[in-house]
N, C-alpha and C. Protein backbone atom coordinates (compact mmCIF):
# COMPACT_ATOMS: atom_id res chain seq x y z
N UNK A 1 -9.14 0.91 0.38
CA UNK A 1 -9.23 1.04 -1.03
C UNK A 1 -9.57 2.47 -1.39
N UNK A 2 -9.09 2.92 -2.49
CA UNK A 2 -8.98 4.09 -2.96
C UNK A 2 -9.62 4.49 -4.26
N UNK A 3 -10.51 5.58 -3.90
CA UNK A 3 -11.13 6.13 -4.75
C UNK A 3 -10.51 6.91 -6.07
N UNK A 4 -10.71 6.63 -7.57
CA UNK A 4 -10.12 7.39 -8.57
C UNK A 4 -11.25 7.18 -9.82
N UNK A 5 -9.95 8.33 -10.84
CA UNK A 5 -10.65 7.98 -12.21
C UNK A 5 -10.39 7.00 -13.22
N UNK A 6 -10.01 6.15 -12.89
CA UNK A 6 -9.17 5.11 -13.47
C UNK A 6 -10.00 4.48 -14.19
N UNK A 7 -10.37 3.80 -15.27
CA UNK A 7 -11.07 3.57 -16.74
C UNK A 7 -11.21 2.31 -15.94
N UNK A 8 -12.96 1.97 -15.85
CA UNK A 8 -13.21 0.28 -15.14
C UNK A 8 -12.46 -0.63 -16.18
N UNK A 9 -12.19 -0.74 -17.76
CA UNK A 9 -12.08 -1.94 -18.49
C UNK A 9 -10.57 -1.90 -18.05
N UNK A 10 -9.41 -0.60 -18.14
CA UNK A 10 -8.69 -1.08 -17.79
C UNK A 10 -7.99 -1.57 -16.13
N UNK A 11 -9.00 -1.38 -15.54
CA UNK A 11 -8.94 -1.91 -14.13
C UNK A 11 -9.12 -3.67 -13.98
N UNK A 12 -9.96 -3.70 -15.18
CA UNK A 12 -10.60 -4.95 -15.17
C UNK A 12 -10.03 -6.08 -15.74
N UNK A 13 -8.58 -5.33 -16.41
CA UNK A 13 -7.74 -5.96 -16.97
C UNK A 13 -6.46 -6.66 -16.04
N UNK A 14 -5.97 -5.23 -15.77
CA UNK A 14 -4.98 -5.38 -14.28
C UNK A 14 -5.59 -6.85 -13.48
N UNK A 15 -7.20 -6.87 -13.00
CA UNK A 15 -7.45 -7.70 -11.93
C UNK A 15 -7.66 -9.18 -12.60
N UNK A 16 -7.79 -9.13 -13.53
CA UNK A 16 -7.75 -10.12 -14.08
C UNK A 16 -6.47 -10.90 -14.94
N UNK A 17 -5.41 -10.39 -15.51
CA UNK A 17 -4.19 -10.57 -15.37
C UNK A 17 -3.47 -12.17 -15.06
N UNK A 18 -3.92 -12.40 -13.96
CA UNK A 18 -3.39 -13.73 -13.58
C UNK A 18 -3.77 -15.43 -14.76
N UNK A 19 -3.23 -15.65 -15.15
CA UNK A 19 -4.02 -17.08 -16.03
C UNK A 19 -4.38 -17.91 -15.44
N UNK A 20 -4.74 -17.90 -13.95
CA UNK A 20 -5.71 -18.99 -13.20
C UNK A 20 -7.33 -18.68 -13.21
N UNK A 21 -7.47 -17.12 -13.30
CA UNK A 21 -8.51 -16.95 -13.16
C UNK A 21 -9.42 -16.79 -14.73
N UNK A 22 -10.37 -16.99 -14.46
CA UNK A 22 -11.28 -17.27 -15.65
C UNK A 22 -12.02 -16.08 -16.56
N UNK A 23 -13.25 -16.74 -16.93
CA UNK A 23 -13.76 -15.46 -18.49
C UNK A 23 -14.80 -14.73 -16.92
N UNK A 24 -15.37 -13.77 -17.72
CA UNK A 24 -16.15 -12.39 -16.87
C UNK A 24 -16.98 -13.26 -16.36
N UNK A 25 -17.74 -14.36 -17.11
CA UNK A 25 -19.23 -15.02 -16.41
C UNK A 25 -18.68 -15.65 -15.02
N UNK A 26 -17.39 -16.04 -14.90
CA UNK A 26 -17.14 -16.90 -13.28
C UNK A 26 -16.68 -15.69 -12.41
N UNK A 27 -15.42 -14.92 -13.12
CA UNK A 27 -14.79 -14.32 -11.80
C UNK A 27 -15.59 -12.61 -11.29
N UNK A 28 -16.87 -12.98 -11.61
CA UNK A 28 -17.50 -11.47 -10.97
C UNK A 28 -17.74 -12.03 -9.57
N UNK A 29 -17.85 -13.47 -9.56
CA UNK A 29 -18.03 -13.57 -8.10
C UNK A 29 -17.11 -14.12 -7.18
N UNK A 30 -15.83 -14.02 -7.35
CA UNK A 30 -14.61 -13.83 -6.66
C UNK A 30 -14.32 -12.97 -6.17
N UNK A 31 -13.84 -13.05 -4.50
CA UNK A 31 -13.25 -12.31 -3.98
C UNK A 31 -12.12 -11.23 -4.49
N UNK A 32 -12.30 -9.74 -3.81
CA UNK A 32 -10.69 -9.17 -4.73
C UNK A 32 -9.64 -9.58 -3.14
N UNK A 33 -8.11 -9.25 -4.05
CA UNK A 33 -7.67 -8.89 -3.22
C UNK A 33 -7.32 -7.88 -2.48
N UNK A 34 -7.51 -7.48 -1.52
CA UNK A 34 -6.92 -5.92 -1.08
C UNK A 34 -5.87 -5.30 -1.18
N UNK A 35 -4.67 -6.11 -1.04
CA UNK A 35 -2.93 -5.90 -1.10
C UNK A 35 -3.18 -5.18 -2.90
N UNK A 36 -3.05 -5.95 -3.89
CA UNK A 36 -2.93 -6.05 -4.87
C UNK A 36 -4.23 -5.89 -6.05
N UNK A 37 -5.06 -5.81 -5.56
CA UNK A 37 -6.24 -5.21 -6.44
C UNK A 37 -6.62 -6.27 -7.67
N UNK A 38 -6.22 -7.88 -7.11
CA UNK A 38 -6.71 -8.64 -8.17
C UNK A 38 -7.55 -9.54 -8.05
N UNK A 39 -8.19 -10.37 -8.72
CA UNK A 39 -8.85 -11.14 -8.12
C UNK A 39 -8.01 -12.26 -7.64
N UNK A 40 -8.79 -12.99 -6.15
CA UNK A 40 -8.19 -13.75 -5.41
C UNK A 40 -9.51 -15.26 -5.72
N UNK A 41 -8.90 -15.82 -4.93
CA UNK A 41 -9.43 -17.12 -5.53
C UNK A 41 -9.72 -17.74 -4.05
N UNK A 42 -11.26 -18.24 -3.88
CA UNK A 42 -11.37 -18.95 -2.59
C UNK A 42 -10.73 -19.95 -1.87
N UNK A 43 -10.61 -20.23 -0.44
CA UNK A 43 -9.48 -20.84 -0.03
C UNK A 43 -10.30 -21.52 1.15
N UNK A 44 -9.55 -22.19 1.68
CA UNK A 44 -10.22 -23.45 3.05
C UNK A 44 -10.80 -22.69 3.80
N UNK A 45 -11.99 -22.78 4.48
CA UNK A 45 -12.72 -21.34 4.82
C UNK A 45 -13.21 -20.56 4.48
N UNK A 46 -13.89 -20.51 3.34
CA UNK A 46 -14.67 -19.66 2.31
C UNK A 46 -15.87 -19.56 3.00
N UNK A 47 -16.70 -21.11 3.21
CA UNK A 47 -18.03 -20.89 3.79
C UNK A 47 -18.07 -20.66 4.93
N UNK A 48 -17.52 -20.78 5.53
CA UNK A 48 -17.58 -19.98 7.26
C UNK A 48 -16.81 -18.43 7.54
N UNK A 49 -15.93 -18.29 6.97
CA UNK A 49 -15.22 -16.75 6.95
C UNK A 49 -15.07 -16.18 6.15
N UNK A 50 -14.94 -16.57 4.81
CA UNK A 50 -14.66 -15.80 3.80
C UNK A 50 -13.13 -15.65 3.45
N UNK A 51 -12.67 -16.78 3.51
CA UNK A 51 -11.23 -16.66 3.77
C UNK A 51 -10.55 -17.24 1.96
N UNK A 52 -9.90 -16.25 1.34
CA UNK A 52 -9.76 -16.57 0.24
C UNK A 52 -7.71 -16.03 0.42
N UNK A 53 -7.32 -16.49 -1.12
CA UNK A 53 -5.45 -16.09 -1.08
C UNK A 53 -5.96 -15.84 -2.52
N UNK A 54 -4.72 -15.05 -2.87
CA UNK A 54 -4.21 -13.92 -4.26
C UNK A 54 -3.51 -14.85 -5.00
N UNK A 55 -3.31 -15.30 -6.54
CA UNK A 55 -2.17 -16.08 -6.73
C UNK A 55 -1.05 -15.12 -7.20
N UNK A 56 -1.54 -13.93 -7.26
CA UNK A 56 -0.57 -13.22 -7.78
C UNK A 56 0.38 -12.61 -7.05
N UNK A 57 -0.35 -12.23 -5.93
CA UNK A 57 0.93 -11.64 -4.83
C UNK A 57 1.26 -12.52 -3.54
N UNK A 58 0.44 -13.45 -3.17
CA UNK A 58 0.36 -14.29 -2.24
C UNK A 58 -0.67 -14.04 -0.84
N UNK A 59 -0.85 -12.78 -0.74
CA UNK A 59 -1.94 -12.59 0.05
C UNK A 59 -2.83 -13.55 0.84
N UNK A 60 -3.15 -13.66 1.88
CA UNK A 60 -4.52 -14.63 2.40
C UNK A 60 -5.05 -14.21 3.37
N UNK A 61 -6.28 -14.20 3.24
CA UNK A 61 -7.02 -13.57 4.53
C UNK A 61 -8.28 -13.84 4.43
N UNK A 62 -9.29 -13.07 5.16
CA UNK A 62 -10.86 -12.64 5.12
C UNK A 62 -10.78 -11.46 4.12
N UNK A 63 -11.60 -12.34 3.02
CA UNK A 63 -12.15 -11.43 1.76
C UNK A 63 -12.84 -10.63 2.06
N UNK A 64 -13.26 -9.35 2.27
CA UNK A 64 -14.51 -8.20 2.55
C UNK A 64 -15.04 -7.96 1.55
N UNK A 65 -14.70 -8.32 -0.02
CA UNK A 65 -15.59 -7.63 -1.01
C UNK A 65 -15.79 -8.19 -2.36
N UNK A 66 -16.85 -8.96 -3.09
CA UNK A 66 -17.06 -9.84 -4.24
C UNK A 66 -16.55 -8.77 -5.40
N UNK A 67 -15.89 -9.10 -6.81
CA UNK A 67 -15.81 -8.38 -7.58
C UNK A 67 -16.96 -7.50 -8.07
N UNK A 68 -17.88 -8.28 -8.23
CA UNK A 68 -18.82 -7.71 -8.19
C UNK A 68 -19.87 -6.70 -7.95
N UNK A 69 -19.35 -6.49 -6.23
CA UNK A 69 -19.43 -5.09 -5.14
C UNK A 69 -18.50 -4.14 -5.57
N UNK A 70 -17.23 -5.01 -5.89
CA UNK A 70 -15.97 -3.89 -5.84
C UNK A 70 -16.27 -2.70 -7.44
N UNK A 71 -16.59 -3.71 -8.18
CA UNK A 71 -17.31 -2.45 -9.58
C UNK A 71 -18.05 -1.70 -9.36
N UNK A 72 -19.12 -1.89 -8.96
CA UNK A 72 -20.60 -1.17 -8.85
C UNK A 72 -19.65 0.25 -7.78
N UNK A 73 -19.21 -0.24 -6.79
CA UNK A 73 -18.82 0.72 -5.49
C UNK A 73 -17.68 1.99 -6.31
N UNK A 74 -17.02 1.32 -7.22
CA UNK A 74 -15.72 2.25 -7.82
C UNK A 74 -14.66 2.54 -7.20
N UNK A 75 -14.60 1.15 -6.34
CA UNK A 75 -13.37 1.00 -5.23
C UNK A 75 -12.21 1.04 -6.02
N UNK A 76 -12.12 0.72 -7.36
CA UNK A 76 -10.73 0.42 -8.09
C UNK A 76 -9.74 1.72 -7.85
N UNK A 77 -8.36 1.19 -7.41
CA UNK A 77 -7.66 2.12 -7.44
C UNK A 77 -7.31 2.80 -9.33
């Protein structure tokens, strides 16, 4: 993930984008995705690996980072 100056609200827009995912109070604690920079949504394996999928690009894997982390850090591309 890549460091910039990119405006958090409209970052926050991009990641949020998809109409599965919900208002600010649920999805700060969703996984992002890495491919695609959106939020991803937990998947079979959440509590043992961290294993979440993207609905937007299809992605699935081990999540490394809560939205939550990913703001504070200024990971947004």
């Amino acid at each position: 993930m890549l460091f910039s100056q990119m405006d958090p609200k409209k970052w926050q827009q991009h990641a949020t984008s998809h109409p599965w995912i919900g208002t600010k109070q649920s999805y700060v604690q969703h996984p992002v995705c890495p491919r695609c920079e959106r939020i991803a949504l937990r998947d079979v394996g959440w509590t043992s690996n961290r294993m979440a999928r993207c609905p937007a690009c299809g992605w699935s894997g081990r999540a490394t980072m809560l939205m939550n982390e990913y703001i504070k850090g200024g990971e947004y591309r």
